[in-house]
PDB file of N, CA and C in Angstrom:
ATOM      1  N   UNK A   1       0.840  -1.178   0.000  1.00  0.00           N
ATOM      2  CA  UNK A   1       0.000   0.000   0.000  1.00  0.00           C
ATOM      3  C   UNK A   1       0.883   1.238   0.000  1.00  0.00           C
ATOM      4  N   UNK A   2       0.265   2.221  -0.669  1.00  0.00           N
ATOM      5  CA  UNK A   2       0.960   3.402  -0.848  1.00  0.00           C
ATOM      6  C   UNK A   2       1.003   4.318   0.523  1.00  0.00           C
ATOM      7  N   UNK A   3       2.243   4.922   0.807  1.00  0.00           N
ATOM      8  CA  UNK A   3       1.962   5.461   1.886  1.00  0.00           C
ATOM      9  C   UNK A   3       2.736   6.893   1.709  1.00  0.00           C
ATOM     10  N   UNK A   4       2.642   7.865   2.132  1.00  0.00           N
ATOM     11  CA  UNK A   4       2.821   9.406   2.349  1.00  0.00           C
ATOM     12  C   UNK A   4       4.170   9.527   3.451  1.00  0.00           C
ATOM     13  N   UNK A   5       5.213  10.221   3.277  1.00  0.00           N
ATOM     14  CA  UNK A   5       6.298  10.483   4.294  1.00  0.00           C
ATOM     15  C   UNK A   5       6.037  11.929   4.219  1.00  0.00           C
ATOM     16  N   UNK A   6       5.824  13.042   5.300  1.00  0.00           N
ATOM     17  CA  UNK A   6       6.265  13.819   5.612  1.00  0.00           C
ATOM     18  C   UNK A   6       7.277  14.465   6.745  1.00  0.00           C
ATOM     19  N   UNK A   7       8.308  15.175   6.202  1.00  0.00           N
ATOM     20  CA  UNK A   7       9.171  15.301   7.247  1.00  0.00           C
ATOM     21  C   UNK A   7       9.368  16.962   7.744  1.00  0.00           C
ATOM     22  N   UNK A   8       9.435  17.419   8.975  1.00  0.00           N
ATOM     23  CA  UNK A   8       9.513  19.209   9.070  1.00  0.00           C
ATOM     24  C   UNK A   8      10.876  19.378   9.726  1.00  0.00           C
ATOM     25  N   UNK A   9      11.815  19.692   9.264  1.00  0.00           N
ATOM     26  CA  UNK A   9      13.377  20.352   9.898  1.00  0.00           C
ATOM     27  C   UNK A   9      12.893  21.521  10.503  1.00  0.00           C
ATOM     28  N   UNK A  10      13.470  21.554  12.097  1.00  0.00           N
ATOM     29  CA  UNK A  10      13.008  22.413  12.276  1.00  0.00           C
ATOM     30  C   UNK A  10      13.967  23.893  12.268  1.00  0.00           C
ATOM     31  N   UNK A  11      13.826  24.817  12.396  1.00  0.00           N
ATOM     32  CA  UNK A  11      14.508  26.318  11.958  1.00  0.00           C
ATOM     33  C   UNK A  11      15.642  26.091  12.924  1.00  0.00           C
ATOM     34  N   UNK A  12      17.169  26.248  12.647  1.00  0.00           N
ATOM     35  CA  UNK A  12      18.898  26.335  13.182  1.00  0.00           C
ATOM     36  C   UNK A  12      19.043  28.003  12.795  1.00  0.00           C
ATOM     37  N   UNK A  13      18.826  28.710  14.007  1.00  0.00           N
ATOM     38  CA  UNK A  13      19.953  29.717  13.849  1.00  0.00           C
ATOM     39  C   UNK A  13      18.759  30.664  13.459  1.00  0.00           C
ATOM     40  N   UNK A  14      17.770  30.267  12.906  1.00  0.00           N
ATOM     41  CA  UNK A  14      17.259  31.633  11.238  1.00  0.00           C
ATOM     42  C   UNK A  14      18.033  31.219  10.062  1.00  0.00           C
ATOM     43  N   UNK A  15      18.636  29.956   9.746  1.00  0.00           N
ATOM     44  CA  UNK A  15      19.005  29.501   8.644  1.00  0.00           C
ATOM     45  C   UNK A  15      18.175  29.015   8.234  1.00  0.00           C
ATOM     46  N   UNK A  16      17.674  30.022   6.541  1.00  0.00           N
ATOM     47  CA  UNK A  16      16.904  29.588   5.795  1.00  0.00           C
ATOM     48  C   UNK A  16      17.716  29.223   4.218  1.00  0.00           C
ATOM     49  N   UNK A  17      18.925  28.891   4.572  1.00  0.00           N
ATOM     50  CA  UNK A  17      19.518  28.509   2.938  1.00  0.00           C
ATOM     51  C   UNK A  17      19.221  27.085   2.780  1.00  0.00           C
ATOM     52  N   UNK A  18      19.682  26.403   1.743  1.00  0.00           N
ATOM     53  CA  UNK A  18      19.313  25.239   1.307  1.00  0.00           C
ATOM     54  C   UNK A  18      20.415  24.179   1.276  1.00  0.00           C
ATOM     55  N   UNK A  19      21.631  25.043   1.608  1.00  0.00           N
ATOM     56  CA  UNK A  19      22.768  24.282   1.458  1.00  0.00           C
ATOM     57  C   UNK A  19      23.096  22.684   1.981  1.00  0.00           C
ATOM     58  N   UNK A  20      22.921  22.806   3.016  1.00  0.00           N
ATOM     59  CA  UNK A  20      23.208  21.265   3.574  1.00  0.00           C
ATOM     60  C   UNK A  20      22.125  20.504   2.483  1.00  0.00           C
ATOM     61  N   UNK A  21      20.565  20.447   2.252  1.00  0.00           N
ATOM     62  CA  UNK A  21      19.706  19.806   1.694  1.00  0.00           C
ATOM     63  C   UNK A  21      20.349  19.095  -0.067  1.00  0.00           C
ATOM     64  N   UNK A  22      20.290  20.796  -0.701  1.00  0.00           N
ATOM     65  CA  UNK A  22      20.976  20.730  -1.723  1.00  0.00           C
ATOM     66  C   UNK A  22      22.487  19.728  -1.791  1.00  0.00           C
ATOM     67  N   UNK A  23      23.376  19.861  -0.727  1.00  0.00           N
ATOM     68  CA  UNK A  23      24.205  18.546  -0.982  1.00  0.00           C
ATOM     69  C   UNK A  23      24.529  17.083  -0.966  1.00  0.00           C
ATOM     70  N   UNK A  24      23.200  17.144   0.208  1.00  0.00           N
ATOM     71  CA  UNK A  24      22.776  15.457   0.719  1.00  0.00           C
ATOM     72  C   UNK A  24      21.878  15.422  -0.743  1.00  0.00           C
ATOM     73  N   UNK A  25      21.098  15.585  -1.545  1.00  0.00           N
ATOM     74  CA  UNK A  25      19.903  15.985  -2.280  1.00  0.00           C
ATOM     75  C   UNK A  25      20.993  15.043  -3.676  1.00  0.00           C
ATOM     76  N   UNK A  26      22.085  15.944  -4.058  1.00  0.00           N
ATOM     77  CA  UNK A  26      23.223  15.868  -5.047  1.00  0.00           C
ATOM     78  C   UNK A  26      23.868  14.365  -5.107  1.00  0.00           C
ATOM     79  N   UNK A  27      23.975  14.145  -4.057  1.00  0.00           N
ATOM     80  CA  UNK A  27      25.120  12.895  -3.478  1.00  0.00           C
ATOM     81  C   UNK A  27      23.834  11.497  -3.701  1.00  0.00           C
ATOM     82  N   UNK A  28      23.064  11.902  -3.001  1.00  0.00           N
ATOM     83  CA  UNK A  28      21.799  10.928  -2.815  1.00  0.00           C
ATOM     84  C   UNK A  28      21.442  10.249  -4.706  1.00  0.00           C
ATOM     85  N   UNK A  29      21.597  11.445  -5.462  1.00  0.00           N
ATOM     86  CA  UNK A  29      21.246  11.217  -6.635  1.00  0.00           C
ATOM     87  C   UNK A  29      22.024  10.679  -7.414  1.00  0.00           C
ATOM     88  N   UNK A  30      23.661  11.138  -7.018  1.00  0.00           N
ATOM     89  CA  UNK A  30      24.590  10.647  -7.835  1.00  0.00           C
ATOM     90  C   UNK A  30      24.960   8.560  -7.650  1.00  0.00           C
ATOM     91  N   UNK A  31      24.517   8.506  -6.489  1.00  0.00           N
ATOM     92  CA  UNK A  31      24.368   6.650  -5.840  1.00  0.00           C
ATOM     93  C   UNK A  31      23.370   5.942  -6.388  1.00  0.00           C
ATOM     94  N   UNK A  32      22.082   6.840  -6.637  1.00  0.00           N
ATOM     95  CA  UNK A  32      20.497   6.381  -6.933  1.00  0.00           C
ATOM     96  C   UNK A  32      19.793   7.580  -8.086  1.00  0.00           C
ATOM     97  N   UNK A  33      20.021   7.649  -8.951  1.00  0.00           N
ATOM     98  CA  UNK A  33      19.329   8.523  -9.785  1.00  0.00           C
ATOM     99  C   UNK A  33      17.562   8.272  -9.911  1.00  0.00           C
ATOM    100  N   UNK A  34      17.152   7.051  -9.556  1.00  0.00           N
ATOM    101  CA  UNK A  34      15.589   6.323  -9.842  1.00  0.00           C
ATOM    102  C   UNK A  34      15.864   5.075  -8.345  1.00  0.00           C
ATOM    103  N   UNK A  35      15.433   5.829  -7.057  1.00  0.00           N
ATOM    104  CA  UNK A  35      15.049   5.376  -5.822  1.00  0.00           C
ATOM    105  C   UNK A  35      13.828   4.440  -5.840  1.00  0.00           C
ATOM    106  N   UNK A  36      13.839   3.234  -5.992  1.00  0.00           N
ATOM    107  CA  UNK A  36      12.955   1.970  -6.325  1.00  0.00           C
ATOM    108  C   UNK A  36      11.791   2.134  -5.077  1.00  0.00           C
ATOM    109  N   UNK A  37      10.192   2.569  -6.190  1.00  0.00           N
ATOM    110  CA  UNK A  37       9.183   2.921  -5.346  1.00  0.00           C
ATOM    111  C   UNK A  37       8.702   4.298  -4.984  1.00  0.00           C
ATOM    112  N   UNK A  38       9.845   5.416  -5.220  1.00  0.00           N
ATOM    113  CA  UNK A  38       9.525   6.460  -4.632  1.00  0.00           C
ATOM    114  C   UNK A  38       8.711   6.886  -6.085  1.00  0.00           C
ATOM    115  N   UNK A  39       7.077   7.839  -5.879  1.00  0.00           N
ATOM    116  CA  UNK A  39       6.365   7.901  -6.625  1.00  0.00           C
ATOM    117  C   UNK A  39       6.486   9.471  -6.786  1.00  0.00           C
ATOM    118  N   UNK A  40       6.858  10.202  -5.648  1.00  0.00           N
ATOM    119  CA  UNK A  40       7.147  11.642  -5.562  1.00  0.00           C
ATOM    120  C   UNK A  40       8.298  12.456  -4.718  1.00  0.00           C
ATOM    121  N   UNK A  41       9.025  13.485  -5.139  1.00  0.00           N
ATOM    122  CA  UNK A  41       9.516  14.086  -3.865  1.00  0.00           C
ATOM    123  C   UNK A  41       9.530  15.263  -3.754  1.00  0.00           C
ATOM    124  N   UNK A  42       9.393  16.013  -2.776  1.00  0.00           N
ATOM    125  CA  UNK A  42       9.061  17.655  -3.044  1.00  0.00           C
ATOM    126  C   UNK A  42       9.930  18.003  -1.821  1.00  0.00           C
ATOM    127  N   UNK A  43      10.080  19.380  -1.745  1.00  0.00           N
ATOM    128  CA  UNK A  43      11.475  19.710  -0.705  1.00  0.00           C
ATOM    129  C   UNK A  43      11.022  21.561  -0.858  1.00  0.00           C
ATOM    130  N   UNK A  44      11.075  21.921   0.437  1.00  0.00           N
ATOM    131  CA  UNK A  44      11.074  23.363   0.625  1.00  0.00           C
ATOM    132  C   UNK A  44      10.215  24.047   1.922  1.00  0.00           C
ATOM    133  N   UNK A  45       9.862  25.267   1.730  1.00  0.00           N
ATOM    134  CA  UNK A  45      10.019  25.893   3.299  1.00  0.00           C
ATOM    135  C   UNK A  45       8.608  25.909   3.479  1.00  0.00           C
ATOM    136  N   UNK A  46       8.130  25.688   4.851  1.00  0.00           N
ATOM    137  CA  UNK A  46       6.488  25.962   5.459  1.00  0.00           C
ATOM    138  C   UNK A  46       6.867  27.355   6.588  1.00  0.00           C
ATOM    139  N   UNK A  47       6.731  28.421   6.182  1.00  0.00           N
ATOM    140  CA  UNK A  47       6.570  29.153   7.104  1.00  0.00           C
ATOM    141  C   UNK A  47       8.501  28.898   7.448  1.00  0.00           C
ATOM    142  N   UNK A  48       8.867  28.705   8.402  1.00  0.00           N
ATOM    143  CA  UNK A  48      10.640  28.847   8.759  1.00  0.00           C
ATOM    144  C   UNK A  48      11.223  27.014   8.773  1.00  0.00           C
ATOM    145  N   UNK A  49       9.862  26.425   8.653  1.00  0.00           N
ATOM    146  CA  UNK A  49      10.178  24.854   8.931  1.00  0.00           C
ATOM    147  C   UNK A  49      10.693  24.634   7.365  1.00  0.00           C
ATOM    148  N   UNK A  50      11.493  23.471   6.929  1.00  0.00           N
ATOM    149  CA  UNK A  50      11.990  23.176   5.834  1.00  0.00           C
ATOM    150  C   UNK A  50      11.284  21.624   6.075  1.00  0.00           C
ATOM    151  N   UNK A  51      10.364  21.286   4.598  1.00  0.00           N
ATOM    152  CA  UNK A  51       9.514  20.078   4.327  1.00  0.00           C
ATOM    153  C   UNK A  51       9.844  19.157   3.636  1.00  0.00           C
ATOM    154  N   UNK A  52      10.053  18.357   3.502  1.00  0.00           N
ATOM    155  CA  UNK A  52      10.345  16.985   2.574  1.00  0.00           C
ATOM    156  C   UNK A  52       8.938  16.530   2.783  1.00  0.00           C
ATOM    157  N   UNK A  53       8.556  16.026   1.611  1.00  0.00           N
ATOM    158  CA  UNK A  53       7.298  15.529   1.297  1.00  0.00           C
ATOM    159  C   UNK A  53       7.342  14.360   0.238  1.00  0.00           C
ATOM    160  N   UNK A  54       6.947  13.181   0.419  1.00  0.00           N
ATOM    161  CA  UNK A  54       7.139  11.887  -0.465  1.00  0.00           C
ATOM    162  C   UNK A  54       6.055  10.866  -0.295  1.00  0.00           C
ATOM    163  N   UNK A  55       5.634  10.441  -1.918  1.00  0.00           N
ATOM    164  CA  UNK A  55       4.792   9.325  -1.849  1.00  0.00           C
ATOM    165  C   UNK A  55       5.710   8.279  -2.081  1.00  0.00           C
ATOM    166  N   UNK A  56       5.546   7.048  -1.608  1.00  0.00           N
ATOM    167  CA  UNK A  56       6.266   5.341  -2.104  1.00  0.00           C
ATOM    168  C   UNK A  56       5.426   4.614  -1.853  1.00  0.00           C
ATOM    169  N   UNK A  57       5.746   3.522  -2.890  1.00  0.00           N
ATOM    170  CA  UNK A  57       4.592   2.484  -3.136  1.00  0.00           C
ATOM    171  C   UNK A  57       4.724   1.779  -2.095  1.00  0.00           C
ATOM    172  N   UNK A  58       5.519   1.902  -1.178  1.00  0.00           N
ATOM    173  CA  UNK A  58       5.462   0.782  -0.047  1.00  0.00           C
ATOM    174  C   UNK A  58       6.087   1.222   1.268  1.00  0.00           C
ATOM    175  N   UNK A  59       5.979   1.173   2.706  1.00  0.00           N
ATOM    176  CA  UNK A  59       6.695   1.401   3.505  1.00  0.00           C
ATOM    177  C   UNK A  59       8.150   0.782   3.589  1.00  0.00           C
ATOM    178  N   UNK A  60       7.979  -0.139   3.327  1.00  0.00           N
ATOM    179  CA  UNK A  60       9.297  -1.335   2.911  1.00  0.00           C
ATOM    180  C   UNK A  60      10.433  -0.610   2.539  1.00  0.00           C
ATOM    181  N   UNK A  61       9.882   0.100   1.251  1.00  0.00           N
ATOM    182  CA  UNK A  61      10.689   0.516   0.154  1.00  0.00           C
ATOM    183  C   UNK A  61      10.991   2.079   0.588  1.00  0.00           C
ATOM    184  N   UNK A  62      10.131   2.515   1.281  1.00  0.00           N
ATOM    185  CA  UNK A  62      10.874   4.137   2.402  1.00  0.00           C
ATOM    186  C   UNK A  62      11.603   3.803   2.850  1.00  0.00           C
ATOM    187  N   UNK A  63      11.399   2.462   4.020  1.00  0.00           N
ATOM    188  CA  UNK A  63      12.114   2.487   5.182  1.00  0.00           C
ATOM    189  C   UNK A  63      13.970   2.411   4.540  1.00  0.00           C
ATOM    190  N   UNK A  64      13.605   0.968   3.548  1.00  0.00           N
ATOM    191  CA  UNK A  64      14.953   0.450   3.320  1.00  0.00           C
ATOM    192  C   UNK A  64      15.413   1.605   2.046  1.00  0.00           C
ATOM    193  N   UNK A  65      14.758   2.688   1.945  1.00  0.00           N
ATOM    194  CA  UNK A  65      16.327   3.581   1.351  1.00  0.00           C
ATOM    195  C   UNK A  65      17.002   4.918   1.829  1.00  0.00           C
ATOM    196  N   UNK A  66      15.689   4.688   3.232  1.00  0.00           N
ATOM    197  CA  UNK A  66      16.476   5.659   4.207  1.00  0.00           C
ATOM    198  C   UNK A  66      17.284   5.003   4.619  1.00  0.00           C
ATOM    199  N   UNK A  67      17.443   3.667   5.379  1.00  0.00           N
ATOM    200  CA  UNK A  67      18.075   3.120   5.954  1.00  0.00           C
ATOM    201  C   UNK A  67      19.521   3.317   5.221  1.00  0.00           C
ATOM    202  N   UNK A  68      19.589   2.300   3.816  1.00  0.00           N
ATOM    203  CA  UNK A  68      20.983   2.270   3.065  1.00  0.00           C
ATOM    204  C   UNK A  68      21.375   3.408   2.587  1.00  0.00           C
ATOM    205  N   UNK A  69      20.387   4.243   1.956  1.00  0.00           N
ATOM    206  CA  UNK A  69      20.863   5.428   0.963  1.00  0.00           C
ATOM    207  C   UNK A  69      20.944   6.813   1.678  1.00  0.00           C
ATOM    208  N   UNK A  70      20.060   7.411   2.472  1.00  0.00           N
ATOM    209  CA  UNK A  70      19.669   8.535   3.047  1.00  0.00           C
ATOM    210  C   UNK A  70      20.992   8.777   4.163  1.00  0.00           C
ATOM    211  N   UNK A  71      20.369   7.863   5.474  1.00  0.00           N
ATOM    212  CA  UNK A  71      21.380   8.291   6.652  1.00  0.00           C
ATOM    213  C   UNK A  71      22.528   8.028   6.098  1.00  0.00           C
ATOM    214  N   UNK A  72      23.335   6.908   5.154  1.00  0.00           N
ATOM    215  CA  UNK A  72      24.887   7.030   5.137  1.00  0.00           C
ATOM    216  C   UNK A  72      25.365   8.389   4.347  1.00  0.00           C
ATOM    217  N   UNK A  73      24.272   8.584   2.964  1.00  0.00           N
ATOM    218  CA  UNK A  73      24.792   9.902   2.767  1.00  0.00           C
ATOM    219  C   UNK A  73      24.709  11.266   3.414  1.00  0.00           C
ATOM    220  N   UNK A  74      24.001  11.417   4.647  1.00  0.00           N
ATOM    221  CA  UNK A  74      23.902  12.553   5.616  1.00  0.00           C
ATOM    222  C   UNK A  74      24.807  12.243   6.545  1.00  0.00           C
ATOM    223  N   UNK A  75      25.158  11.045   6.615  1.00  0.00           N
ATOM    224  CA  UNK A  75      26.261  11.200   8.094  1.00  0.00           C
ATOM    225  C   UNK A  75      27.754  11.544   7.202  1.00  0.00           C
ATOM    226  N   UNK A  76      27.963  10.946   5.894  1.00  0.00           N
ATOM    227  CA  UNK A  76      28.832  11.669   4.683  1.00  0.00           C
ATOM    228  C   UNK A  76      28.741  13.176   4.779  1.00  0.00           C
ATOM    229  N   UNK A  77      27.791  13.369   4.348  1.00  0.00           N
ATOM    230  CA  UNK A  77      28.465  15.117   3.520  1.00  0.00           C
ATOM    231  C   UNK A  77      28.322  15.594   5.571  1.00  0.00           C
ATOM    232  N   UNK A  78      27.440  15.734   6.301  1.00  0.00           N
ATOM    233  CA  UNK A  78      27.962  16.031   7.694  1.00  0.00           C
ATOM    234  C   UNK A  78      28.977  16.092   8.708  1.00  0.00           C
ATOM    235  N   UNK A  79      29.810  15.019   7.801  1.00  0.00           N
ATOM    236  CA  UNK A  79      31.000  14.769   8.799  1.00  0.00           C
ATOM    237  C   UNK A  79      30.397  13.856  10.318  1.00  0.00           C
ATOM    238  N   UNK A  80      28.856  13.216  10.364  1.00  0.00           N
ATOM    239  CA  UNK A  80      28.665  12.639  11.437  1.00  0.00           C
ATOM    240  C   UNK A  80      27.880  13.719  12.337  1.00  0.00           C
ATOM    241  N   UNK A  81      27.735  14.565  12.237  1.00  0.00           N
ATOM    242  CA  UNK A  81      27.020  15.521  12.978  1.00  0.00           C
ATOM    243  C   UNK A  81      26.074  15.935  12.346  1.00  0.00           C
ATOM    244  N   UNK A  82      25.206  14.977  12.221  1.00  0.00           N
ATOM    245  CA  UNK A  82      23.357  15.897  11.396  1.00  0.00           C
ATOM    246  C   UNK A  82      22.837  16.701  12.313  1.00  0.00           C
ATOM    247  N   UNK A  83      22.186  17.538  11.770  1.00  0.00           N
ATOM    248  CA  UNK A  83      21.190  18.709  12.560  1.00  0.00           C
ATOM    249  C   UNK A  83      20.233  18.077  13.221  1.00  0.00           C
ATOM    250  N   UNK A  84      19.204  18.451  13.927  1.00  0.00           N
ATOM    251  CA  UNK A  84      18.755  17.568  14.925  1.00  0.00           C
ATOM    252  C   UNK A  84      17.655  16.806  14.078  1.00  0.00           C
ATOM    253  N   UNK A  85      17.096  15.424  14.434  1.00  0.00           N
ATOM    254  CA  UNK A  85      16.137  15.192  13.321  1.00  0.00           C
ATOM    255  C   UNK A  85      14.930  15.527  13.692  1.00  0.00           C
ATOM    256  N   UNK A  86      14.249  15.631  12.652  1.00  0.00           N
ATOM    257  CA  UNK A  86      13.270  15.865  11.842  1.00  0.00           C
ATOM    258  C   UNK A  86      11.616  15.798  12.538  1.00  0.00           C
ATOM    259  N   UNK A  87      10.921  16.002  12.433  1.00  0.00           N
ATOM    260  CA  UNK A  87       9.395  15.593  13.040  1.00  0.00           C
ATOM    261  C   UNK A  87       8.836  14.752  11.741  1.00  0.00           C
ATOM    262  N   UNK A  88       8.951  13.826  12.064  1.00  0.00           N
ATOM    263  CA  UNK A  88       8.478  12.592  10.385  1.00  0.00           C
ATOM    264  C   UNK A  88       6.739  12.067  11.044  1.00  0.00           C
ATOM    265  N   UNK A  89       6.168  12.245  10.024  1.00  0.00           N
ATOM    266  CA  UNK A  89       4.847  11.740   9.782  1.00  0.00           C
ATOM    267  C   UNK A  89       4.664  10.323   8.434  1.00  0.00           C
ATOM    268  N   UNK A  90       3.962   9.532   9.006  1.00  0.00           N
ATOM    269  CA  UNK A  90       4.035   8.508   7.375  1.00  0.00           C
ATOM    270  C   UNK A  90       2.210   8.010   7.512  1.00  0.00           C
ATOM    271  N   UNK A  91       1.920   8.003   6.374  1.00  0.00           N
ATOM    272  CA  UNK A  91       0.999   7.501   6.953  1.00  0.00           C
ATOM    273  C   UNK A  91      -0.059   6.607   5.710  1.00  0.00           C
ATOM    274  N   UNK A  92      -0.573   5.907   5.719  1.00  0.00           N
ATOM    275  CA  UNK A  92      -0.832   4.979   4.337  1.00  0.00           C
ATOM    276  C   UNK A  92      -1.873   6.090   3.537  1.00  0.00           C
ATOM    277  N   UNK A  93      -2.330   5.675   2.542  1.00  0.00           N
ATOM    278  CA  UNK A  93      -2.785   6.620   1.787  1.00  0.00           C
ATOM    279  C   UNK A  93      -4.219   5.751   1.052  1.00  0.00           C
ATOM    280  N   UNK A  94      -4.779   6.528   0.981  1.00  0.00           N
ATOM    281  CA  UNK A  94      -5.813   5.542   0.339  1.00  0.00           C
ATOM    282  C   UNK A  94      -6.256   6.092  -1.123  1.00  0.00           C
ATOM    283  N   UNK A  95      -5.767   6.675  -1.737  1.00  0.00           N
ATOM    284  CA  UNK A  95      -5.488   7.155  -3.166  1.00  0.00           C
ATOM    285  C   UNK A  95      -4.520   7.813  -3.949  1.00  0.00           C
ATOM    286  N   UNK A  96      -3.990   7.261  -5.188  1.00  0.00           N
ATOM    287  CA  UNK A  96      -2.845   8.011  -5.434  1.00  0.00           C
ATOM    288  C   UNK A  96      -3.410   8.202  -7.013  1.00  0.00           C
ATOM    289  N   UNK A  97      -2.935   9.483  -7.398  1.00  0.00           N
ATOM    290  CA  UNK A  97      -3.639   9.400  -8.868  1.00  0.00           C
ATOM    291  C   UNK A  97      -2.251  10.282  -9.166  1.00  0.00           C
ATOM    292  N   UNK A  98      -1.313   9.426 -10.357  1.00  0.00           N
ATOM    293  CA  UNK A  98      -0.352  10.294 -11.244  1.00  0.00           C
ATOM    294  C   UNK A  98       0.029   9.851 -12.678  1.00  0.00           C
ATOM    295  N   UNK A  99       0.071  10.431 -13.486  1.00  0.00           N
ATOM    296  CA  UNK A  99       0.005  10.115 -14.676  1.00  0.00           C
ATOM    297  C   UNK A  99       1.014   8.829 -15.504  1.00  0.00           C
TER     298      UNK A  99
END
């Protein structure tokens, strides 16, 4: 079943650049250009919070490419020190309509 990830970073400092995102974002793509399952991904600011937003056809298939792909390339370009995490929401979906 299809399920919805939302994630809210919350505001460091009044840093509203994109930099850290944009390089985990780069790296992530250059390992995985086509992330098996992911149906959407959207990225940007709510008010001072910074959003990641994603549909995948399966929880399975979230979990296991945060697991392999995501955290090793954030603890990479970080040097091991990520910003604090995230407020993550997932939640199944009961319709997905994309072309």
């Amino acid at each position: 079943m299809a399920i919805a990830m939302v994630q809210d970073f919350p505001p460091q400092d009044g840093d509203t650049a994109t930099t850290n995102y944009d390089a985990i974002h780069a790296a992530i793509m250059e390992k995985v250009s086509e992330p098996t399952g992911l149906i959407i991904h959207t990225a940007g600011f709510v008010g001072e919070r910074f959003r990641i937003f994603e549909v995948w056809e399966s929880r399975e298939q979230c979990e296991n490419f945060i697991e392999k792909v995501v955290m090793p390339t954030v603890m990479e370009i970080t040097r091991g020190s990520p910003a604090p995490p995230p407020t993550t929401t997932i939640y199944e979906l009961h319709s997905v309509l994309h072309p």
